[in-house]
N, C-alpha and C. Protein backbone atom coordinates (compact mmCIF):
# COMPACT_ATOMS: atom_id res chain seq x y z
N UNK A 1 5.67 -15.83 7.26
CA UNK A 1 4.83 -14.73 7.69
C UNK A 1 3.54 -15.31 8.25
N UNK A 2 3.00 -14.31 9.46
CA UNK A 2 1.89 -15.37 10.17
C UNK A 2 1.11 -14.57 9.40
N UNK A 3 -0.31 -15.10 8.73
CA UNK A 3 -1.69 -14.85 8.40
C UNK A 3 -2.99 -14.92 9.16
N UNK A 4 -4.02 -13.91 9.82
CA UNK A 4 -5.14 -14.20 9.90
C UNK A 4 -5.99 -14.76 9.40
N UNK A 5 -6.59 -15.74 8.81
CA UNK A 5 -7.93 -15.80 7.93
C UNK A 5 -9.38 -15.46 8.62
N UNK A 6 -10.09 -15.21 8.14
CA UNK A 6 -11.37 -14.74 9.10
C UNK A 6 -12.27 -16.14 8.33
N UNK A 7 -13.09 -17.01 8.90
CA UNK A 7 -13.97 -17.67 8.64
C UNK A 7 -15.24 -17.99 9.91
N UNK A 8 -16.02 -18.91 9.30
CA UNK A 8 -17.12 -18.94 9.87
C UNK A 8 -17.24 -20.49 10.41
N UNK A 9 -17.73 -21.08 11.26
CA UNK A 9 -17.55 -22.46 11.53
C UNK A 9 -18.16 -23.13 10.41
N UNK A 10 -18.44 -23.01 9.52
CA UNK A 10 -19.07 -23.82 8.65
C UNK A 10 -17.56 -23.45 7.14
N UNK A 11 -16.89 -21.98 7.53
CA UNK A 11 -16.05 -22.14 6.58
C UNK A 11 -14.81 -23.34 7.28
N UNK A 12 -14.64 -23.69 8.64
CA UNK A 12 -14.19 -23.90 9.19
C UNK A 12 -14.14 -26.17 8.95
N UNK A 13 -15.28 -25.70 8.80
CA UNK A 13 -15.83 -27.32 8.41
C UNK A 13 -14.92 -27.35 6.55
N UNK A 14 -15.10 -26.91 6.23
CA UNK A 14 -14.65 -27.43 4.71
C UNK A 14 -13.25 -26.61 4.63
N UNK A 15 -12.89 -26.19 5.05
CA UNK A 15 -10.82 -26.55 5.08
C UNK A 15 -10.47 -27.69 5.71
N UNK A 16 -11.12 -27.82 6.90
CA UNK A 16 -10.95 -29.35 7.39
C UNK A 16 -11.47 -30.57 6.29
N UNK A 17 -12.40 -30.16 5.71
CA UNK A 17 -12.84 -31.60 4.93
C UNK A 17 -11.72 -31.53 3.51
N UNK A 18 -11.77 -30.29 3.05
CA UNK A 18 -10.99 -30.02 1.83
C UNK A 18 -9.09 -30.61 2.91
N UNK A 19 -8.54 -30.01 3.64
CA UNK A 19 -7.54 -30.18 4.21
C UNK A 19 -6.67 -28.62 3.91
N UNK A 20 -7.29 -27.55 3.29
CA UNK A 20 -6.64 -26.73 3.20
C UNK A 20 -7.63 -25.34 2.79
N UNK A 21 -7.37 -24.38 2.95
CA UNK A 21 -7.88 -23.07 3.39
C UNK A 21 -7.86 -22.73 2.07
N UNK A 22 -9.03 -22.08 1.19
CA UNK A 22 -9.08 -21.60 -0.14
C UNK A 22 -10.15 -22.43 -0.99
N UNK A 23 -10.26 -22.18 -2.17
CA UNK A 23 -9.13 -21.80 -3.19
C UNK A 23 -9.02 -20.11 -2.77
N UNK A 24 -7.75 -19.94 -3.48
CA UNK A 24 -7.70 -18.56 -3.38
C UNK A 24 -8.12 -17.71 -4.22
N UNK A 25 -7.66 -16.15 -4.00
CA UNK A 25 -7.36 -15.59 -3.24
C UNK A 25 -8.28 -15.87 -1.85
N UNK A 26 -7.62 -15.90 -1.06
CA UNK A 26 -7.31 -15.42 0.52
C UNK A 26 -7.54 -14.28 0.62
N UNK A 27 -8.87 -13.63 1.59
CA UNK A 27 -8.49 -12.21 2.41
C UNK A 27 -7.61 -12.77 3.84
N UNK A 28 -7.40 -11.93 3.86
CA UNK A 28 -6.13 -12.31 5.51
C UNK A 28 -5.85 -11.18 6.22
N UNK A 29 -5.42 -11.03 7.28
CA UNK A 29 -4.65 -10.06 8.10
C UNK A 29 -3.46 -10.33 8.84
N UNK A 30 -2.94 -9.16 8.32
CA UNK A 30 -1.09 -9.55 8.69
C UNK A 30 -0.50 -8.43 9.49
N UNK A 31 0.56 -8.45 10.42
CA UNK A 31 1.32 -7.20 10.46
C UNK A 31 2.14 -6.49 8.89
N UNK A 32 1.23 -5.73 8.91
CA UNK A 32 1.59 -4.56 7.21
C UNK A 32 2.27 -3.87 7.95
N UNK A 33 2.96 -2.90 7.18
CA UNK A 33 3.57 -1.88 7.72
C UNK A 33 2.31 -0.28 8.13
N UNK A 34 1.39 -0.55 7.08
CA UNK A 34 0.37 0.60 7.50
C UNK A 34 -0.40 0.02 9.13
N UNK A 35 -0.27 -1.05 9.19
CA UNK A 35 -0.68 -1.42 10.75
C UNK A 35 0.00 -1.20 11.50
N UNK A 36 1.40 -1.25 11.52
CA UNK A 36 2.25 -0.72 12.19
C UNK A 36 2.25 0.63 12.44
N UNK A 37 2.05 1.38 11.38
CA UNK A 37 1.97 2.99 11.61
C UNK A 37 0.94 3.29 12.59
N UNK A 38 -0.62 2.85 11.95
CA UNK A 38 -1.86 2.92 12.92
C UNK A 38 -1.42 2.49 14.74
N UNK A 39 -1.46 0.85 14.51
CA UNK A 39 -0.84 0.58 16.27
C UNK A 39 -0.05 1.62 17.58
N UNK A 40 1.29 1.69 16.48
CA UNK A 40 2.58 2.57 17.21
C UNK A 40 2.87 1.83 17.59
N UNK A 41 3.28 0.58 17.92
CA UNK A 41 4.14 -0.20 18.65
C UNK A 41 5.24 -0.78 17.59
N UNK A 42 6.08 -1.16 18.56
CA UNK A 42 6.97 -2.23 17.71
C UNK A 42 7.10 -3.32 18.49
N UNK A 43 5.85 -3.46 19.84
CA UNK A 43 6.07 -5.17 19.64
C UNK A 43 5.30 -5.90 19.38
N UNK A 44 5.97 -7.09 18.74
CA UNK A 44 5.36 -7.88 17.64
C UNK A 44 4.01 -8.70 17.69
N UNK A 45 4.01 -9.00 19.36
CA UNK A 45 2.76 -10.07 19.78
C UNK A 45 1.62 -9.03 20.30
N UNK A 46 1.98 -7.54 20.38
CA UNK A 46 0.95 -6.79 20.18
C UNK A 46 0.70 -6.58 19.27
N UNK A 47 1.17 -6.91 17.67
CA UNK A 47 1.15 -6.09 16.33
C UNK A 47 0.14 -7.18 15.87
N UNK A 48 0.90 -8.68 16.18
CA UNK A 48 -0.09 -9.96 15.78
C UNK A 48 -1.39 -9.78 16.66
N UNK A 49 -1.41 -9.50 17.55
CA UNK A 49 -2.68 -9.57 18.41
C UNK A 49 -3.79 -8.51 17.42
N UNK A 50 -3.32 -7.50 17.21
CA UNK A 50 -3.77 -6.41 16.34
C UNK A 50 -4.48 -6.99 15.00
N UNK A 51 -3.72 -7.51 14.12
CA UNK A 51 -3.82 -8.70 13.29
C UNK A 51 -4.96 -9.37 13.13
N UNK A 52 -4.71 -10.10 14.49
CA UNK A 52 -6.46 -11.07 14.83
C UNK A 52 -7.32 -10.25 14.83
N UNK A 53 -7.08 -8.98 16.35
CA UNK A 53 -8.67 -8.17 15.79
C UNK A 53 -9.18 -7.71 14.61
N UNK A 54 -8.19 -7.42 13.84
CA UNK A 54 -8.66 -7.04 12.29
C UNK A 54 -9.41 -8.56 11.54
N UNK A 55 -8.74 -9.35 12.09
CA UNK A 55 -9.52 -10.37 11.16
C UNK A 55 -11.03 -11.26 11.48
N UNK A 56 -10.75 -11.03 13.36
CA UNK A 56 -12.09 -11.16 13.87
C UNK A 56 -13.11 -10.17 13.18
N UNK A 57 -12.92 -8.87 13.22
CA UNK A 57 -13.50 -8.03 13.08
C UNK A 57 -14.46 -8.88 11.34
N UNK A 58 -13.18 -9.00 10.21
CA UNK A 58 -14.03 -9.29 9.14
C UNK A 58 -15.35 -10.73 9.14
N UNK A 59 -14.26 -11.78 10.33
CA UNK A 59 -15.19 -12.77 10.58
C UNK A 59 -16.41 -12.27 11.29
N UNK A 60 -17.15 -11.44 11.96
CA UNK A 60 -18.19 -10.74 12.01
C UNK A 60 -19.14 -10.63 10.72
N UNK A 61 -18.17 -10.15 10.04
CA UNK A 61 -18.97 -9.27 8.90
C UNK A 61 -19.03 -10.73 8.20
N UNK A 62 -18.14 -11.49 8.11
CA UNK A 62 -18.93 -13.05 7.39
C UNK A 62 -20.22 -13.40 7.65
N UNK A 63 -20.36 -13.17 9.44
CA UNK A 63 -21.44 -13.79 9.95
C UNK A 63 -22.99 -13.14 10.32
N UNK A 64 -22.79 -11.87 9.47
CA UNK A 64 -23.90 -11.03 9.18
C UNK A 64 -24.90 -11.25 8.22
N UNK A 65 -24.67 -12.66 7.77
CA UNK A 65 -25.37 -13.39 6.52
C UNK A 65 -26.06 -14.69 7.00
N UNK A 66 -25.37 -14.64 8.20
CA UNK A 66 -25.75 -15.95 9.00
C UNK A 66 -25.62 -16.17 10.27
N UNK A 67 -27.01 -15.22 11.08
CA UNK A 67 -26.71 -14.60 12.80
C UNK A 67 -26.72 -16.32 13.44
N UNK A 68 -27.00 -17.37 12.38
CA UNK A 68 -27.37 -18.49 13.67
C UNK A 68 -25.82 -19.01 13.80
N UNK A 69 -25.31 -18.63 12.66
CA UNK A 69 -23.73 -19.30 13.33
C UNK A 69 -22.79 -18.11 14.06
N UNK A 70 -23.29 -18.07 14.93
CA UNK A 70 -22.91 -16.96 15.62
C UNK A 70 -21.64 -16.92 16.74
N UNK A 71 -20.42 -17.42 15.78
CA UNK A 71 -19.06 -17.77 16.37
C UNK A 71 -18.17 -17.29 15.55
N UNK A 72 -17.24 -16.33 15.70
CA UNK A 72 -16.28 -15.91 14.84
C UNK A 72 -15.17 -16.68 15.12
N UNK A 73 -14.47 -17.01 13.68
CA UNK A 73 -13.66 -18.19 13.66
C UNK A 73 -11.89 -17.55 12.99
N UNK A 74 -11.69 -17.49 13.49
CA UNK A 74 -9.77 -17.25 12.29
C UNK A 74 -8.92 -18.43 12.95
N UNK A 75 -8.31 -18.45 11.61
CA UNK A 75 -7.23 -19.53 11.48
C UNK A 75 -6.30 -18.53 11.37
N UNK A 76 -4.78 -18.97 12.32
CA UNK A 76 -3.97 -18.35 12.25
C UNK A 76 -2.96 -19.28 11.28
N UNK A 77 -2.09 -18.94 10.25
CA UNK A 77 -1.75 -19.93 9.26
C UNK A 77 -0.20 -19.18 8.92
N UNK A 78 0.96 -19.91 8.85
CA UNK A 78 2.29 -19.40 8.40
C UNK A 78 2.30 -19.79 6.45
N UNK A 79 2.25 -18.51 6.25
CA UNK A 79 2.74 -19.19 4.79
C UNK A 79 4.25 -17.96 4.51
N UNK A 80 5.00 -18.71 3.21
CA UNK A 80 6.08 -18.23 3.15
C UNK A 80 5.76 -16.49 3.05
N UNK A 81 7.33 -15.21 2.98
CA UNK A 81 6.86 -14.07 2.82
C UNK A 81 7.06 -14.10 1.42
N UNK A 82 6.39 -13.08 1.28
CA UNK A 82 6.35 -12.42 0.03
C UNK A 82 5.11 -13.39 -0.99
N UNK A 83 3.80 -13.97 -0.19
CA UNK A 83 3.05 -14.98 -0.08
C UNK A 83 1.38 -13.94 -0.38
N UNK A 84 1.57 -13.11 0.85
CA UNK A 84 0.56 -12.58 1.29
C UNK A 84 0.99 -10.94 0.84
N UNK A 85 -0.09 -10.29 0.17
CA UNK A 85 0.65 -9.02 -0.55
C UNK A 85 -0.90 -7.77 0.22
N UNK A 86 -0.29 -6.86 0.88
CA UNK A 86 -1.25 -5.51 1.10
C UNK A 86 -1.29 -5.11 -0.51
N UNK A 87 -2.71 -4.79 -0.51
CA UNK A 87 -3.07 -3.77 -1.68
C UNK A 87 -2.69 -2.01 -1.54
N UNK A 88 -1.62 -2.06 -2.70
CA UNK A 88 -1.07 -0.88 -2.11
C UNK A 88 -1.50 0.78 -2.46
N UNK A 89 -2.85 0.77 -2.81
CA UNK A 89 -3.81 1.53 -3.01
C UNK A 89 -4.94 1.72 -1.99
N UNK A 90 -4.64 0.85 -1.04
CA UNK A 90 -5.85 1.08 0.26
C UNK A 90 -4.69 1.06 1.42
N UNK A 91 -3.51 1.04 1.26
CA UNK A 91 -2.39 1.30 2.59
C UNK A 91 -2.85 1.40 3.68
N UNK A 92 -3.65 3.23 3.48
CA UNK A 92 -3.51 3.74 4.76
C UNK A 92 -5.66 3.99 4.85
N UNK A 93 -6.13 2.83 4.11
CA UNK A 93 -7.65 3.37 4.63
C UNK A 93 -7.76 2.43 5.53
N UNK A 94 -8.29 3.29 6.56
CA UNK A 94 -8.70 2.83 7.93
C UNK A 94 -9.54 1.48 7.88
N UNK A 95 -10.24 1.10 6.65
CA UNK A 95 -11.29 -0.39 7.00
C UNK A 95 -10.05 -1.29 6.23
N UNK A 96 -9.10 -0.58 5.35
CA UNK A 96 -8.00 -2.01 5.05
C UNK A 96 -6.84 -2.40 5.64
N UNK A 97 -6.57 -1.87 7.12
CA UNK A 97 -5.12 -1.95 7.53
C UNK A 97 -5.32 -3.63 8.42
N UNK A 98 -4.06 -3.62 8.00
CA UNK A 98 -2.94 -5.49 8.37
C UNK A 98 -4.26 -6.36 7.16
N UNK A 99 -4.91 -5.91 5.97
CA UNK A 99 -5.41 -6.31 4.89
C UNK A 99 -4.39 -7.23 4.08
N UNK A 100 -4.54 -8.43 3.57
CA UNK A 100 -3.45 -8.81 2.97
C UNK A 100 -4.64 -10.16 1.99
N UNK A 101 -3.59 -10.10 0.67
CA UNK A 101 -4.32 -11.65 -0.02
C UNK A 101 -3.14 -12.57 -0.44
N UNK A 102 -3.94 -13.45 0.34
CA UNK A 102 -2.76 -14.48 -0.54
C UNK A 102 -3.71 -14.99 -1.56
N UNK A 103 -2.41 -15.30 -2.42
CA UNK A 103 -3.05 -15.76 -3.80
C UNK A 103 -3.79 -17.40 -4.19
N UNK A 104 -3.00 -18.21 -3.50
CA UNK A 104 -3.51 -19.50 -3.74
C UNK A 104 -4.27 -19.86 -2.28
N UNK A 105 -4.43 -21.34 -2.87
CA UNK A 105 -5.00 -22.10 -1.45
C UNK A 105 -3.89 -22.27 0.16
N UNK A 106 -4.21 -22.51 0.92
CA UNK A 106 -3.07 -22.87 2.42
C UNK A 106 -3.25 -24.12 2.46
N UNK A 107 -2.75 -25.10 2.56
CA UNK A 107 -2.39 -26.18 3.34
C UNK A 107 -3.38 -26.17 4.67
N UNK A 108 -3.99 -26.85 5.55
CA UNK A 108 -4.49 -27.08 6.75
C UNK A 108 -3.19 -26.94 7.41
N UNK A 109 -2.48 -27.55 7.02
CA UNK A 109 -1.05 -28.32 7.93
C UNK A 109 -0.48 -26.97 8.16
N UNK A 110 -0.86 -25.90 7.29
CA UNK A 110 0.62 -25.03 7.35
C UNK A 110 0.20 -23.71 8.55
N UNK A 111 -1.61 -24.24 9.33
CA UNK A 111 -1.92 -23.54 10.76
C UNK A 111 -1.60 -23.71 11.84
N UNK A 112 -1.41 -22.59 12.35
CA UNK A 112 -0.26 -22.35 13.82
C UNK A 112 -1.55 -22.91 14.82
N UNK A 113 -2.85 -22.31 14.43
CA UNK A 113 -3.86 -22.74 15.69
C UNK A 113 -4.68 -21.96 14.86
N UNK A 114 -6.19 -22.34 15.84
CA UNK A 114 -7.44 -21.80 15.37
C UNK A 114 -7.93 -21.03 16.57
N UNK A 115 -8.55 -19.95 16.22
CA UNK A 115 -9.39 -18.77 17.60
C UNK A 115 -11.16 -18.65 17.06
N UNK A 116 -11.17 -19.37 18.48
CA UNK A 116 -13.09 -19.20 17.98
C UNK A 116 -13.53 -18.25 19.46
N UNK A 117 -14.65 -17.68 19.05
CA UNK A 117 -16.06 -17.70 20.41
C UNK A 117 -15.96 -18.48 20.91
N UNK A 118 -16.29 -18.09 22.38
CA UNK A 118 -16.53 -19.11 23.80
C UNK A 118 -18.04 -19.23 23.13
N UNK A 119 -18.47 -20.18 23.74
CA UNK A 119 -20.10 -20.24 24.04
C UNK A 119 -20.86 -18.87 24.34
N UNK A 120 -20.09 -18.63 25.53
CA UNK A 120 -21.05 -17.39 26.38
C UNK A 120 -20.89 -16.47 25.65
N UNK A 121 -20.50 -16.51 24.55
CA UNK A 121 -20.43 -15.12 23.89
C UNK A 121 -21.29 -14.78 22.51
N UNK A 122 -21.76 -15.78 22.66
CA UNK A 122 -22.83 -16.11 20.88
C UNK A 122 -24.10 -15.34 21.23
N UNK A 123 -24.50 -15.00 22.06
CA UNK A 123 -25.80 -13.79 22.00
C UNK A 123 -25.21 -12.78 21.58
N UNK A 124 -23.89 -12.29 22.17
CA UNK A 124 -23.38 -10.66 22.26
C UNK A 124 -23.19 -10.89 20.31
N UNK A 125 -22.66 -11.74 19.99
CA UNK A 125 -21.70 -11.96 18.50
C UNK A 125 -22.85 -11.95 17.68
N UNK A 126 -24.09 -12.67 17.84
CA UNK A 126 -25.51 -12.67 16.81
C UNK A 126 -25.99 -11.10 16.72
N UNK A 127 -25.89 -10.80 17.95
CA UNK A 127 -26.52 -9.22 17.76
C UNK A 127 -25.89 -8.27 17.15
N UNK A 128 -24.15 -8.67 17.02
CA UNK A 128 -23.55 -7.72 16.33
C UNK A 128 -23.57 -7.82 15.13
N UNK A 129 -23.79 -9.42 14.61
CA UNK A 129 -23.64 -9.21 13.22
C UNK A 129 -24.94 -8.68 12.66
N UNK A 130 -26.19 -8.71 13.44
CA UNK A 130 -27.27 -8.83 13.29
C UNK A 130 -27.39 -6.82 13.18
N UNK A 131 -27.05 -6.51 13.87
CA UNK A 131 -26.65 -5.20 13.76
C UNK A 131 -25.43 -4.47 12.88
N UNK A 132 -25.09 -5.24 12.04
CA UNK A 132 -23.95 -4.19 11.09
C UNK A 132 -24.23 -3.59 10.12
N UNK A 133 -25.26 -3.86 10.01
CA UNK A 133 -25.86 -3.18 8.46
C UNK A 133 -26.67 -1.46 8.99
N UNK A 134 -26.99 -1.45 9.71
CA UNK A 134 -27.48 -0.11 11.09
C UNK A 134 -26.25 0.57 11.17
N UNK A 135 -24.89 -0.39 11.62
CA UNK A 135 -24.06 0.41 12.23
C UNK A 135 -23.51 0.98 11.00
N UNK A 136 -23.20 0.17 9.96
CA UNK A 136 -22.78 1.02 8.71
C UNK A 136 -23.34 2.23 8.45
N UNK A 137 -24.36 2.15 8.77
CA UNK A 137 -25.40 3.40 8.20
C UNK A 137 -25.29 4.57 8.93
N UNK A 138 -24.88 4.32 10.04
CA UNK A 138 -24.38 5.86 10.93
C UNK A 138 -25.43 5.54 12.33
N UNK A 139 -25.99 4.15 12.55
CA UNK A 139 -26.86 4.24 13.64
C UNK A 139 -25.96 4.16 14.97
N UNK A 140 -25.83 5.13 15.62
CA UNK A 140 -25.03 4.79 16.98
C UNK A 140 -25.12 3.83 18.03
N UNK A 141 -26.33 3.31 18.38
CA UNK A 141 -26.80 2.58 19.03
C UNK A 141 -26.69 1.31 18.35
N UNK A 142 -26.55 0.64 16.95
CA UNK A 142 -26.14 -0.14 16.47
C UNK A 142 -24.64 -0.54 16.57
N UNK A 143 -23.79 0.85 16.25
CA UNK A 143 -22.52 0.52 16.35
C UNK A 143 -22.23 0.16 18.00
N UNK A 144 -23.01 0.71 18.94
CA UNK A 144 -22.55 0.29 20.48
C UNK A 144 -22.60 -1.23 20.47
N UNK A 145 -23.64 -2.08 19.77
CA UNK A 145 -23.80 -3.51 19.90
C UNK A 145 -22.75 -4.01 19.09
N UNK A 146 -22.27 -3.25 17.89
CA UNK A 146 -21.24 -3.89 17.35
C UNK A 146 -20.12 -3.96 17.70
N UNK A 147 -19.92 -2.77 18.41
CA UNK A 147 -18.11 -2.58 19.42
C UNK A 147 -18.32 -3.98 20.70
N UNK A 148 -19.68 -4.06 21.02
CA UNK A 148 -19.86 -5.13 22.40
C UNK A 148 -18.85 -6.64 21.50
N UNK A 149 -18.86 -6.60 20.09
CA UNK A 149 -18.18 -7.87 20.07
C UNK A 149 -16.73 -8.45 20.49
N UNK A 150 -16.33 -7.27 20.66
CA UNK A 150 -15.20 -6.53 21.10
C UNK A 150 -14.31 -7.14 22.39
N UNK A 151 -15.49 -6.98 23.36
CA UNK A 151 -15.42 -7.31 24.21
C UNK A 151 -14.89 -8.46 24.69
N UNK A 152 -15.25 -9.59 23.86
CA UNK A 152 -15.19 -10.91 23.80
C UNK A 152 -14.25 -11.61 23.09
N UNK A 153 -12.79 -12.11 23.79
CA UNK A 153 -11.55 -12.33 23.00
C UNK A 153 -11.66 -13.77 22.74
N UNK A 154 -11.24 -14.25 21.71
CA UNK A 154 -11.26 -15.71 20.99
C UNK A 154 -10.41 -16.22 21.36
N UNK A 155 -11.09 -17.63 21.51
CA UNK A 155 -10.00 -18.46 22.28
C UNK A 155 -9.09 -19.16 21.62
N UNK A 156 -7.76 -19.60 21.65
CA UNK A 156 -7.08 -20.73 21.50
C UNK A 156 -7.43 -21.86 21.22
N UNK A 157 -7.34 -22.32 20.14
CA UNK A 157 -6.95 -23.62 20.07
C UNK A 157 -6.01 -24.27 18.67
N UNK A 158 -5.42 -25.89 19.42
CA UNK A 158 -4.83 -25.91 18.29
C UNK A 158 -5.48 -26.82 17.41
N UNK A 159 -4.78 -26.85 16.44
CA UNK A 159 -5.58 -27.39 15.00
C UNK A 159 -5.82 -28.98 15.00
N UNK A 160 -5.44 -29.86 15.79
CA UNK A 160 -6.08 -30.85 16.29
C UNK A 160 -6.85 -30.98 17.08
N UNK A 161 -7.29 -29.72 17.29
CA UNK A 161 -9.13 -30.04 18.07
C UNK A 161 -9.86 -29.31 17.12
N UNK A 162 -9.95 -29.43 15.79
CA UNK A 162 -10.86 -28.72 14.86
C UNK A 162 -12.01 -29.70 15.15
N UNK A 163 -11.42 -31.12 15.12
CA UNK A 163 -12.83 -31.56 15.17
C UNK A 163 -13.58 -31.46 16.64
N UNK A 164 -13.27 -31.11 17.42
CA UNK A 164 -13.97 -30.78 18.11
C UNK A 164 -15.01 -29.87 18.41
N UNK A 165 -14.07 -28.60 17.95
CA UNK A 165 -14.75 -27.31 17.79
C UNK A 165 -16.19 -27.79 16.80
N UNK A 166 -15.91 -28.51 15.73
CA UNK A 166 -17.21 -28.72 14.38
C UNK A 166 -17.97 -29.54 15.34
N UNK A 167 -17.95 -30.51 16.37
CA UNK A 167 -18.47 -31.20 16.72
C UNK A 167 -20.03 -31.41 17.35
């Protein structure tokens, strides 16, 4: 089963130094079946794509503690099924869907690739995180800066250019 993890380049730095993602629990994002309901699709690389935004989305909210690292980071990671479990008391709430924990640590080895921020996109990404605590609150004009992160899709890469990315 593929996993989102949402991290921050600095969480990004110590799975690489550690060699593996955790300790756990893991928050993650997965195709759930309540994501599936939300989406409507049944295809799959739209369901995974779905997936990432959910997990970009939490890597935001990581980086609302820390506007200077202002790069949202997920590791996309295969661990076995029945690995990664939805909490089945938040199914169908709208802030927990494709929500999933795995229980232990990941392996480095066991990531498909890593999705960060371009460069050009770290003003739009500082202001959003810099703005989520507004947008929570019902400020509209906050949430407009926070949807702008939106905008900005994470790039590819694979897990032998981590060190680059830290570099």
């Amino acid at each position: 089963m593929r996993v989102y993890v949402p991290l921050t380049l600095s969480g990004l730095a110590e799975a690489h130094k550690n060699g593996e993602l955790g300790p756990g629990p893991l928050d993650a994002y997965a195709v759930t079946p309540a994501l599936r309901e939300w989406y409507v699709s049944d295809d799959i690389e739209e369901l995974e794509y779905a997936a990432l935004g959910r997990a970009a989305q939490a890597s935001l909210r990581l980086l609302a503690g820390h506007p200077e690292a202002a790069r949202r980071v997920v590791v996309a990671v295969d661990v076995p099924d029945g690995a990664a479990v939805a909490d089945p008391d938040r199914g169908l709430d709208p802030s927990a869907l494709g929500e999933v924990r795995v229980a232990g640590p990941v392996p480095l080895s066991k990531a498909a690739a890593v999705h960060v921020d371009a460069d050009d996109a770290e003003a739009d990404i500082a202001a959003a995180a810099a703005a989520l605590g507004a947008a929570d609150q019902g400020d509209d004009d906050a949430r407009f800066t926070v949807d702008g992160a939106e905008d900005h899709d994470l790039m590819w890469f694979g897990v032998q250019e981590i060190p680059q990315l830290l570099g």
